[in-house]
PDB file of N, CA and C in Angstrom:
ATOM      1  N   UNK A   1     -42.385  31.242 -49.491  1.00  0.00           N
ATOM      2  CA  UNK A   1     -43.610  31.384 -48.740  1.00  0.00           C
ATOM      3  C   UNK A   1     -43.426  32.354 -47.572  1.00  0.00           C
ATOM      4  N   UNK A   2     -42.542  32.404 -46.907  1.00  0.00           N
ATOM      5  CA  UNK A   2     -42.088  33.108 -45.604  1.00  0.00           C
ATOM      6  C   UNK A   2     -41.781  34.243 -46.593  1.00  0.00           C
ATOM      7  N   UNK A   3     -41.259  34.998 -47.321  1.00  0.00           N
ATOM      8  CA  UNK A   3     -40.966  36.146 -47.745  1.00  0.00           C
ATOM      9  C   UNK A   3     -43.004  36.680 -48.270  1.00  0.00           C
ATOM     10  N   UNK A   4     -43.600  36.167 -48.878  1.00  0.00           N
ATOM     11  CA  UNK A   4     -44.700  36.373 -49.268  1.00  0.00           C
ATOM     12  C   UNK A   4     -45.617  37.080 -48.136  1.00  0.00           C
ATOM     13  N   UNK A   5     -45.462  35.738 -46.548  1.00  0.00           N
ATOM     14  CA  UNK A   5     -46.038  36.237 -45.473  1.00  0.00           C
ATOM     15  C   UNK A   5     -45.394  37.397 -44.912  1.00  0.00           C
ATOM     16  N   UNK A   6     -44.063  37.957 -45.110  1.00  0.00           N
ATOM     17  CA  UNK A   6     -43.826  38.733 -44.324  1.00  0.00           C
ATOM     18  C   UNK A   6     -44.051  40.296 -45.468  1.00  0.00           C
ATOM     19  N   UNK A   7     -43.913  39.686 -46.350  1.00  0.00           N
ATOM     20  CA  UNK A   7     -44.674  41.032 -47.585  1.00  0.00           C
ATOM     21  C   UNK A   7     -46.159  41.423 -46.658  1.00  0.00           C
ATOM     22  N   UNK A   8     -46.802  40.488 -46.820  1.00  0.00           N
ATOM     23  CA  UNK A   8     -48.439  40.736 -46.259  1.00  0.00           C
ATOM     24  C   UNK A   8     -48.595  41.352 -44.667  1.00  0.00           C
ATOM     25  N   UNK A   9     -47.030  41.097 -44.226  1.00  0.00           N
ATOM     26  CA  UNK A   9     -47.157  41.264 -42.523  1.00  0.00           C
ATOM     27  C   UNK A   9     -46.889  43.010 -42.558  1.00  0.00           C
ATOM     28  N   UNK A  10     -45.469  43.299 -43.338  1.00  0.00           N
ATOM     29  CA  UNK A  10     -44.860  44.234 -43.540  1.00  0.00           C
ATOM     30  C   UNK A  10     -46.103  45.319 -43.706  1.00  0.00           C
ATOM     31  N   UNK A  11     -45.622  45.116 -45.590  1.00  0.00           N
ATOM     32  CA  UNK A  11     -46.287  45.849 -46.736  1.00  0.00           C
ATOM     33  C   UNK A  11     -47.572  46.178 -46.101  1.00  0.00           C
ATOM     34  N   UNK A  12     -48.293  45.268 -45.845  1.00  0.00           N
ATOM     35  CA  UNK A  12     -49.923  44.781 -45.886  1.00  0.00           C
ATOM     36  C   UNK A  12     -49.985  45.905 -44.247  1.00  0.00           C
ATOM     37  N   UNK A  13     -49.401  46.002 -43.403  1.00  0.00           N
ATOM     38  CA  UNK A  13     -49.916  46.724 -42.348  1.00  0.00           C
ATOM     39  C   UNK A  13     -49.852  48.283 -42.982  1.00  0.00           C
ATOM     40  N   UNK A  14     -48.731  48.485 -43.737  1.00  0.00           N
ATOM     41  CA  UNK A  14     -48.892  50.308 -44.192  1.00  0.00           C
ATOM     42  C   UNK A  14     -49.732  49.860 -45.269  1.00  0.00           C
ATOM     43  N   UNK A  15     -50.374  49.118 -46.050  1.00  0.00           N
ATOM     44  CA  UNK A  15     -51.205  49.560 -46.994  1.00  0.00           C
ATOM     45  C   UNK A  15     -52.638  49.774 -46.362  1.00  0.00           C
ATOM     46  N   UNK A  16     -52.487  49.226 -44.993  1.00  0.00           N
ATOM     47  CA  UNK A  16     -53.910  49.477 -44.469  1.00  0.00           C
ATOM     48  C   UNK A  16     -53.651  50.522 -43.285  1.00  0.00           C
ATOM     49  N   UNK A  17     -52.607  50.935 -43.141  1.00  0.00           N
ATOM     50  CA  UNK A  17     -52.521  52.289 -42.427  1.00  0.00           C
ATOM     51  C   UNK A  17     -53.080  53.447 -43.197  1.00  0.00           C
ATOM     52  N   UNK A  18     -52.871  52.853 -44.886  1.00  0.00           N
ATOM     53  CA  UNK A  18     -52.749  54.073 -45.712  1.00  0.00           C
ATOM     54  C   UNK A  18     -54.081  54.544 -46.208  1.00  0.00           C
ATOM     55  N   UNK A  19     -54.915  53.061 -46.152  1.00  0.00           N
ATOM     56  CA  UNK A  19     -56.157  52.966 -46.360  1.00  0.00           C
ATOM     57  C   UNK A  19     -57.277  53.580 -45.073  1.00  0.00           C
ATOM     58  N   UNK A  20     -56.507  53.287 -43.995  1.00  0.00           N
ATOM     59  CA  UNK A  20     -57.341  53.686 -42.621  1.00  0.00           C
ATOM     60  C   UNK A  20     -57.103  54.953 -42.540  1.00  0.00           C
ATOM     61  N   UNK A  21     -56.419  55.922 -43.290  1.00  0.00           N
ATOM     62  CA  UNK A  21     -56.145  57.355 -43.015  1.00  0.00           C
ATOM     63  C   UNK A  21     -56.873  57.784 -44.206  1.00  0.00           C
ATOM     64  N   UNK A  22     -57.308  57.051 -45.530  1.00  0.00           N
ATOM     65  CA  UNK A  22     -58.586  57.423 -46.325  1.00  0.00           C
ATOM     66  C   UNK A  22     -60.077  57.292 -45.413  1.00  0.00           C
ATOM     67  N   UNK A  23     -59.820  56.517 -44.785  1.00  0.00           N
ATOM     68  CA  UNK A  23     -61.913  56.307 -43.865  1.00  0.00           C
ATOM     69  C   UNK A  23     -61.506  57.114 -43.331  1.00  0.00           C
ATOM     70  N   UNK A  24     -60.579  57.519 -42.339  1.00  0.00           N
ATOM     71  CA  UNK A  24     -60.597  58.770 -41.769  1.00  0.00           C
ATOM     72  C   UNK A  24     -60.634  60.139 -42.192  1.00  0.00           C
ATOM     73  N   UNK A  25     -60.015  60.240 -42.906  1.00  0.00           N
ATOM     74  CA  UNK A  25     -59.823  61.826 -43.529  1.00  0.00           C
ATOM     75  C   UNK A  25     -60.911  61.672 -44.496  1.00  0.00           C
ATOM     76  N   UNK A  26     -61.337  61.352 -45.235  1.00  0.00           N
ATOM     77  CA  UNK A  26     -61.901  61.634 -46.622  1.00  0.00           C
ATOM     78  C   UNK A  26     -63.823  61.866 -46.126  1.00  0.00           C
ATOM     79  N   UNK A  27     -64.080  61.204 -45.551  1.00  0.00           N
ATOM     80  CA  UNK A  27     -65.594  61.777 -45.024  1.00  0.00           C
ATOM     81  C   UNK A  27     -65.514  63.238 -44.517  1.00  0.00           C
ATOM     82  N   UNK A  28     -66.902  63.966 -44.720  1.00  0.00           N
ATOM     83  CA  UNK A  28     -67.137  64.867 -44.260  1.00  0.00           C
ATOM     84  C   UNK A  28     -66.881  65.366 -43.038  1.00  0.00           C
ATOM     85  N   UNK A  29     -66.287  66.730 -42.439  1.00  0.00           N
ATOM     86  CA  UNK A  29     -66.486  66.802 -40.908  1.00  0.00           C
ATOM     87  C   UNK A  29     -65.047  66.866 -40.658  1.00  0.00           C
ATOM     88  N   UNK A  30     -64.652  66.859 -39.452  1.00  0.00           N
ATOM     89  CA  UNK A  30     -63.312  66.393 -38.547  1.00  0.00           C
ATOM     90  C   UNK A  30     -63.174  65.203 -38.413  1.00  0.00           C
ATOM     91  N   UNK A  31     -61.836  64.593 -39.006  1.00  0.00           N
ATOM     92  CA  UNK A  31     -61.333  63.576 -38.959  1.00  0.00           C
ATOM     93  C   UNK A  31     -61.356  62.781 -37.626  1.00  0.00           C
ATOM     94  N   UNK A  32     -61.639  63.169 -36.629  1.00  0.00           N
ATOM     95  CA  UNK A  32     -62.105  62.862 -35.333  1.00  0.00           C
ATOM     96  C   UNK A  32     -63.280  61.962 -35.084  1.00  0.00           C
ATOM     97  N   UNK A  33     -63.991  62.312 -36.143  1.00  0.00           N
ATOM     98  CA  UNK A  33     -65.812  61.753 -35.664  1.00  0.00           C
ATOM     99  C   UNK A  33     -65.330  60.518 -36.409  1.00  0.00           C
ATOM    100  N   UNK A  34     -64.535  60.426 -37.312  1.00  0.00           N
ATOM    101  CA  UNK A  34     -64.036  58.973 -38.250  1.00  0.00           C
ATOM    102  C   UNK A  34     -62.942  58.500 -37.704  1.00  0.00           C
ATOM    103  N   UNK A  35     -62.818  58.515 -36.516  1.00  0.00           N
ATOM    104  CA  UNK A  35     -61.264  57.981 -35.778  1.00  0.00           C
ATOM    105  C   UNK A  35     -61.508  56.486 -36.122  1.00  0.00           C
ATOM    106  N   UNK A  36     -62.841  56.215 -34.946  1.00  0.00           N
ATOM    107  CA  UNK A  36     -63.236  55.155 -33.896  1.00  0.00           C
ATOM    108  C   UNK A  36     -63.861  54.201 -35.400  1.00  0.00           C
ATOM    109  N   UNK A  37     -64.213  54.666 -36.358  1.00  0.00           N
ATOM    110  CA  UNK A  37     -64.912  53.552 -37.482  1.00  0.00           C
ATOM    111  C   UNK A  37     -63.496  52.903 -38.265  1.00  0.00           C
ATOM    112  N   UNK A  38     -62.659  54.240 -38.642  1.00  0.00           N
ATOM    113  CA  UNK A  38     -61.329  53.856 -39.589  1.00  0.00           C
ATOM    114  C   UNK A  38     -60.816  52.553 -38.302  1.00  0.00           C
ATOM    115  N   UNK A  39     -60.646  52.750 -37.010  1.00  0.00           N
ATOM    116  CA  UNK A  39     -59.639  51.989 -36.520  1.00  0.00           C
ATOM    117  C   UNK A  39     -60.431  50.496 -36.226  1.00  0.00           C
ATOM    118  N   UNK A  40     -61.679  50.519 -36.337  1.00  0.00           N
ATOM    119  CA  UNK A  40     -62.208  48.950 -36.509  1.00  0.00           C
ATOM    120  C   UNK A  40     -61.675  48.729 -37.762  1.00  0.00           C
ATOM    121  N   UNK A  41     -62.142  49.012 -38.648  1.00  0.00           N
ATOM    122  CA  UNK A  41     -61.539  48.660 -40.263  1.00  0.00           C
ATOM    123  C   UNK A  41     -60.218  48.333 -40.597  1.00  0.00           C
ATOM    124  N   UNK A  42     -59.081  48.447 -39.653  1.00  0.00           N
ATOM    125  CA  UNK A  42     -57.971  48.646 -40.128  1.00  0.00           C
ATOM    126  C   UNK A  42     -57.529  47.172 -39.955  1.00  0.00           C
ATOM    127  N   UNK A  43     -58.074  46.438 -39.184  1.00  0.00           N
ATOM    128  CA  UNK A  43     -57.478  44.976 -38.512  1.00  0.00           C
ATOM    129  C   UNK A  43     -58.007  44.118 -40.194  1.00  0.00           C
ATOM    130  N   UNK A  44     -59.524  44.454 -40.099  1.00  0.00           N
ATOM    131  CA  UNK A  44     -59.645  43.717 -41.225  1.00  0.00           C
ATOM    132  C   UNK A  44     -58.841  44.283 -42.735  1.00  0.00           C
ATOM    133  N   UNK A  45     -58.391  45.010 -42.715  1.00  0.00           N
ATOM    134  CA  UNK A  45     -57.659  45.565 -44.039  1.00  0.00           C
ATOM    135  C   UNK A  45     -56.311  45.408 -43.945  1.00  0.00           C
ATOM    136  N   UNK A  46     -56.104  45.118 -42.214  1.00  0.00           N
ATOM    137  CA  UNK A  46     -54.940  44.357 -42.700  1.00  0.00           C
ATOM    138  C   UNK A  46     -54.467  42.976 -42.751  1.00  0.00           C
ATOM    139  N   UNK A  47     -55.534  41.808 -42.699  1.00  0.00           N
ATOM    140  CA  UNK A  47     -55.916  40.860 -43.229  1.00  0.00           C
ATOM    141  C   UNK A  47     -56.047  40.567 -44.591  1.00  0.00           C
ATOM    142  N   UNK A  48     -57.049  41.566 -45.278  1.00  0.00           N
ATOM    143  CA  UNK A  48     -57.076  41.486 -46.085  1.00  0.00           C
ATOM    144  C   UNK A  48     -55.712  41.606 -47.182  1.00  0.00           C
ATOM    145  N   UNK A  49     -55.083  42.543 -46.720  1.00  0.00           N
ATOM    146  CA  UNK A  49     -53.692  42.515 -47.293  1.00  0.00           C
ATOM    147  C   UNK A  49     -53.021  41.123 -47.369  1.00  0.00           C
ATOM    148  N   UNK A  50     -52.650  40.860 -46.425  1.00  0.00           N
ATOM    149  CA  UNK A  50     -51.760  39.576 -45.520  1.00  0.00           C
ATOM    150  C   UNK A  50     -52.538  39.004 -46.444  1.00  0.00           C
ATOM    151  N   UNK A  51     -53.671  38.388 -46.611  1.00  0.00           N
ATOM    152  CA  UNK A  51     -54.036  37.207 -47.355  1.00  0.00           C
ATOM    153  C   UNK A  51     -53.514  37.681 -49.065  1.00  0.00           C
ATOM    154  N   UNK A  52     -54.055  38.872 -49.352  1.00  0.00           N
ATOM    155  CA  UNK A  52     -53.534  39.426 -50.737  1.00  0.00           C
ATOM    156  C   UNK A  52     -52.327  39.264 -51.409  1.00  0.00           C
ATOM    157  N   UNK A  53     -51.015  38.981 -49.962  1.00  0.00           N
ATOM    158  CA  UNK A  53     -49.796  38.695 -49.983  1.00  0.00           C
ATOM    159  C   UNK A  53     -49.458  37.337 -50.861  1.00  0.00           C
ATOM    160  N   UNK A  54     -50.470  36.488 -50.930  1.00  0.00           N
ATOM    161  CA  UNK A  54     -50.505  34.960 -51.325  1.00  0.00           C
ATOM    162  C   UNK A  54     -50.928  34.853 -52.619  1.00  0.00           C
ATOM    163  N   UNK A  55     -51.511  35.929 -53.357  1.00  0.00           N
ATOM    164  CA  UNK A  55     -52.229  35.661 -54.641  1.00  0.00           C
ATOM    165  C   UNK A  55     -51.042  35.785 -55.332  1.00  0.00           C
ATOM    166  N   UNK A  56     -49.707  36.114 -55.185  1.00  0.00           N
ATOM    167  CA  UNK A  56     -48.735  36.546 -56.149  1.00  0.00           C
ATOM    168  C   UNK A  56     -47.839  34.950 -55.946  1.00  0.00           C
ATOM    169  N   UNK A  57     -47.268  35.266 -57.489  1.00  0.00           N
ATOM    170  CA  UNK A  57     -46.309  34.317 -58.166  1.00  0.00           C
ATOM    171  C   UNK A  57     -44.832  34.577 -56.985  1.00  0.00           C
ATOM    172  N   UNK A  58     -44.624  35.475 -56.743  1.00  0.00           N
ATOM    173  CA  UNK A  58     -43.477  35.475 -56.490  1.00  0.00           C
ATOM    174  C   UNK A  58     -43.379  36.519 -55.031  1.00  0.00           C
ATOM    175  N   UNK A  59     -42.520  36.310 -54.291  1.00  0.00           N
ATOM    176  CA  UNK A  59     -42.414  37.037 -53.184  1.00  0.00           C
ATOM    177  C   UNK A  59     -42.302  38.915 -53.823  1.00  0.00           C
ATOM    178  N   UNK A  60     -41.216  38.829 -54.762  1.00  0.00           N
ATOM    179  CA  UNK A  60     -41.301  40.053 -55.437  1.00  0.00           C
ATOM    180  C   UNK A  60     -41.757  40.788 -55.228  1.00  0.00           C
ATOM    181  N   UNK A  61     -43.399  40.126 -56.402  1.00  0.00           N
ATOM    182  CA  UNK A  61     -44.166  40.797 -56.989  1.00  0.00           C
ATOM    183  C   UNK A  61     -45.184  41.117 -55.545  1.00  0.00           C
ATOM    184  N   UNK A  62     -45.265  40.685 -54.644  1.00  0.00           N
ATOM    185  CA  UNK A  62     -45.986  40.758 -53.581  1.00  0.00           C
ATOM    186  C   UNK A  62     -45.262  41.941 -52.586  1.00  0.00           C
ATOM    187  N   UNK A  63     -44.149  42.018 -53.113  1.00  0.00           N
ATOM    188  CA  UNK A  63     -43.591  42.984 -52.413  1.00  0.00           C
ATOM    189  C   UNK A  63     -43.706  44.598 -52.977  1.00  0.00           C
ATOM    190  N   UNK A  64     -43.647  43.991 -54.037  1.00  0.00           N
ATOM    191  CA  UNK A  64     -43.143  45.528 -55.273  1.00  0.00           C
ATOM    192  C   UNK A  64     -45.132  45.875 -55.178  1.00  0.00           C
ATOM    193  N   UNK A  65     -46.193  45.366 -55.274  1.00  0.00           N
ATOM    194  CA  UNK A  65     -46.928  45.828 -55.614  1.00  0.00           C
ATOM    195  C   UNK A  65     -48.138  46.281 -53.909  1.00  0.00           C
ATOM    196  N   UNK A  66     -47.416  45.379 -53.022  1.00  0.00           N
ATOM    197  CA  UNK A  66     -48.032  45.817 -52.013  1.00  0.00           C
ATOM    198  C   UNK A  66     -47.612  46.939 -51.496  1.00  0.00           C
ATOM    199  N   UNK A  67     -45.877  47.090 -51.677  1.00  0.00           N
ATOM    200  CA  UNK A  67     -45.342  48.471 -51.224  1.00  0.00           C
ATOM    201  C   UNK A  67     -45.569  49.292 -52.279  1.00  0.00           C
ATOM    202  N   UNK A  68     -45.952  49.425 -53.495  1.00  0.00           N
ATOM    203  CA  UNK A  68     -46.482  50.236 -54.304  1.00  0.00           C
ATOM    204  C   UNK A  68     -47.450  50.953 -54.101  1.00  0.00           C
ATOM    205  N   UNK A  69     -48.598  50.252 -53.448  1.00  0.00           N
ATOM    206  CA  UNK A  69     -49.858  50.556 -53.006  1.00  0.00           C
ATOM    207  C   UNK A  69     -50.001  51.333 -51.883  1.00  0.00           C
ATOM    208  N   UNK A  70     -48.926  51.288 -50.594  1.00  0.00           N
ATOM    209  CA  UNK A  70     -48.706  51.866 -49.596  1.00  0.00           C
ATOM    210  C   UNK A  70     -48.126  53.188 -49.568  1.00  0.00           C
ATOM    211  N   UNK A  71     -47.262  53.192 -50.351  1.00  0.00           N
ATOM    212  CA  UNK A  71     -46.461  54.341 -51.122  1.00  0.00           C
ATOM    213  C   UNK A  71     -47.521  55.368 -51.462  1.00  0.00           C
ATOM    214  N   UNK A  72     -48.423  54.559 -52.716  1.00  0.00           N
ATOM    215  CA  UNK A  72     -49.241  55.745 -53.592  1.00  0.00           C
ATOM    216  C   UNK A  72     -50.291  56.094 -52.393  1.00  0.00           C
ATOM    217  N   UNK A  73     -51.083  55.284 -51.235  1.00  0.00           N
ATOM    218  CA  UNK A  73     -51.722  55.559 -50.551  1.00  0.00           C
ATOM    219  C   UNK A  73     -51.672  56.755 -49.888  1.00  0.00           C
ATOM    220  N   UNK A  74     -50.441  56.477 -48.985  1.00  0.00           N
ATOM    221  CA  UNK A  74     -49.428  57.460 -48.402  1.00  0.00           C
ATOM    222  C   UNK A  74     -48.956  59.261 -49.158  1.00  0.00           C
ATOM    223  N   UNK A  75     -48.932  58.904 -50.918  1.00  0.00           N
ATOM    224  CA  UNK A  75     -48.598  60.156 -51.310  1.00  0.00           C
ATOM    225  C   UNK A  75     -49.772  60.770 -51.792  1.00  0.00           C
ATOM    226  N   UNK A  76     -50.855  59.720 -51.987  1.00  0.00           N
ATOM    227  CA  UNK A  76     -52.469  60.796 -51.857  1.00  0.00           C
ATOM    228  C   UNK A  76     -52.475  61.515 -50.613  1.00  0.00           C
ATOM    229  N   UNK A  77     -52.027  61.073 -50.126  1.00  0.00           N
ATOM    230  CA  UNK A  77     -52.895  61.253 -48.423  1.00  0.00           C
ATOM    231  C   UNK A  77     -52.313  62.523 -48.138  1.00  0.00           C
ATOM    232  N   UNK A  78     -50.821  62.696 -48.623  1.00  0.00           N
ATOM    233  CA  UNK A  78     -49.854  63.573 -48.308  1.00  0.00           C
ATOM    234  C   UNK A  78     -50.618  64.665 -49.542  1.00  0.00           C
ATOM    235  N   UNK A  79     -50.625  64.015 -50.353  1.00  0.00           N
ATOM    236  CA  UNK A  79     -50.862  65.532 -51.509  1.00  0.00           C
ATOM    237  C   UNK A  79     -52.249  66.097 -51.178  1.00  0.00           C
ATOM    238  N   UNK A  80     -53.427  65.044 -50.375  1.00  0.00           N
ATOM    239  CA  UNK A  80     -54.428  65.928 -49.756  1.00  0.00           C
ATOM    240  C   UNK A  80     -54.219  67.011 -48.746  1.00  0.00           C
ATOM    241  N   UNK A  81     -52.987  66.397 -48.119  1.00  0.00           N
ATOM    242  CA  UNK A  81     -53.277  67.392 -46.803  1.00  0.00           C
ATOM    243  C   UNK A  81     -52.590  68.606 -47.031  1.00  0.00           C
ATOM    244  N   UNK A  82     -51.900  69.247 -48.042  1.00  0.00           N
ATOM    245  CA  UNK A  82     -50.884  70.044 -48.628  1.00  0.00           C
ATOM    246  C   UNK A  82     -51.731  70.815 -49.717  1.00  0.00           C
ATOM    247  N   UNK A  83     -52.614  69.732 -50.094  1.00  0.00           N
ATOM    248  CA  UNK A  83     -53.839  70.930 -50.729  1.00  0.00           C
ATOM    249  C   UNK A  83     -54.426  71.437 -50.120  1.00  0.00           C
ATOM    250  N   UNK A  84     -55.072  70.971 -48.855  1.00  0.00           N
ATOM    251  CA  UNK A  84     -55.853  71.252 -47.905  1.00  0.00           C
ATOM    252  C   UNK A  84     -56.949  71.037 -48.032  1.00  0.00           C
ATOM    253  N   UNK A  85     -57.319  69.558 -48.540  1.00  0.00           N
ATOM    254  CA  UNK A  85     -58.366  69.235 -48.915  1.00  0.00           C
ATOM    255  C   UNK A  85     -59.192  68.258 -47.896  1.00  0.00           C
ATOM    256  N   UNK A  86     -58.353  68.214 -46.743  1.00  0.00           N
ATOM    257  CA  UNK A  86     -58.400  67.667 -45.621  1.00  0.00           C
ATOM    258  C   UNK A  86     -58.417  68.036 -44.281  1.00  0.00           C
ATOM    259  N   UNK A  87     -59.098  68.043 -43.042  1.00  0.00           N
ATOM    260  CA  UNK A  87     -58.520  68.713 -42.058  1.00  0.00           C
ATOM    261  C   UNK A  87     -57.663  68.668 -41.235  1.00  0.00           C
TER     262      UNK A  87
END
């Protein structure tokens, strides 16, 4: 149980870092005018994680698939800004 919560504490804060740098970047405009909306969103997304942490069988799998998610978040985010599909 303690490995699960700390998956959701861990994992679950970069999957919603990774997610809060999609509300930010991905709307129209300068990533600026989407600072102040992404950073309300981020508390609840990273809740939402943390609780997400609990639906799994196994600390593992809560680990392997939440840091999976953070990862791929993270290497969109990276392969946007290298395309320059972002500002």
């Amino acid at each position: 149980m303690w490995a699960r919560a700390l998956a959701g504490i861990v994992a679950g804060f970069l999957l919603a870092a990774a997610a809060t740098g999609w509300v930010a970047w991905l709307p129209p405009g300068p990533w600026q005018n989407a600072l102040v909306p992404s950073l309300i969103a981020f508390i609840p997304l990273w809740m939402l994680a943390a609780l997400w942490a609990f639906s799994f069988r196994s600390a593992l799998r809560a680990w392997l698939l939440l840091g999976g998610c953070a990862a791929a978040g993270f290497a969109v985010l990276g392969l946007l800004r290298l395309a320059g599909a972002v500002q």
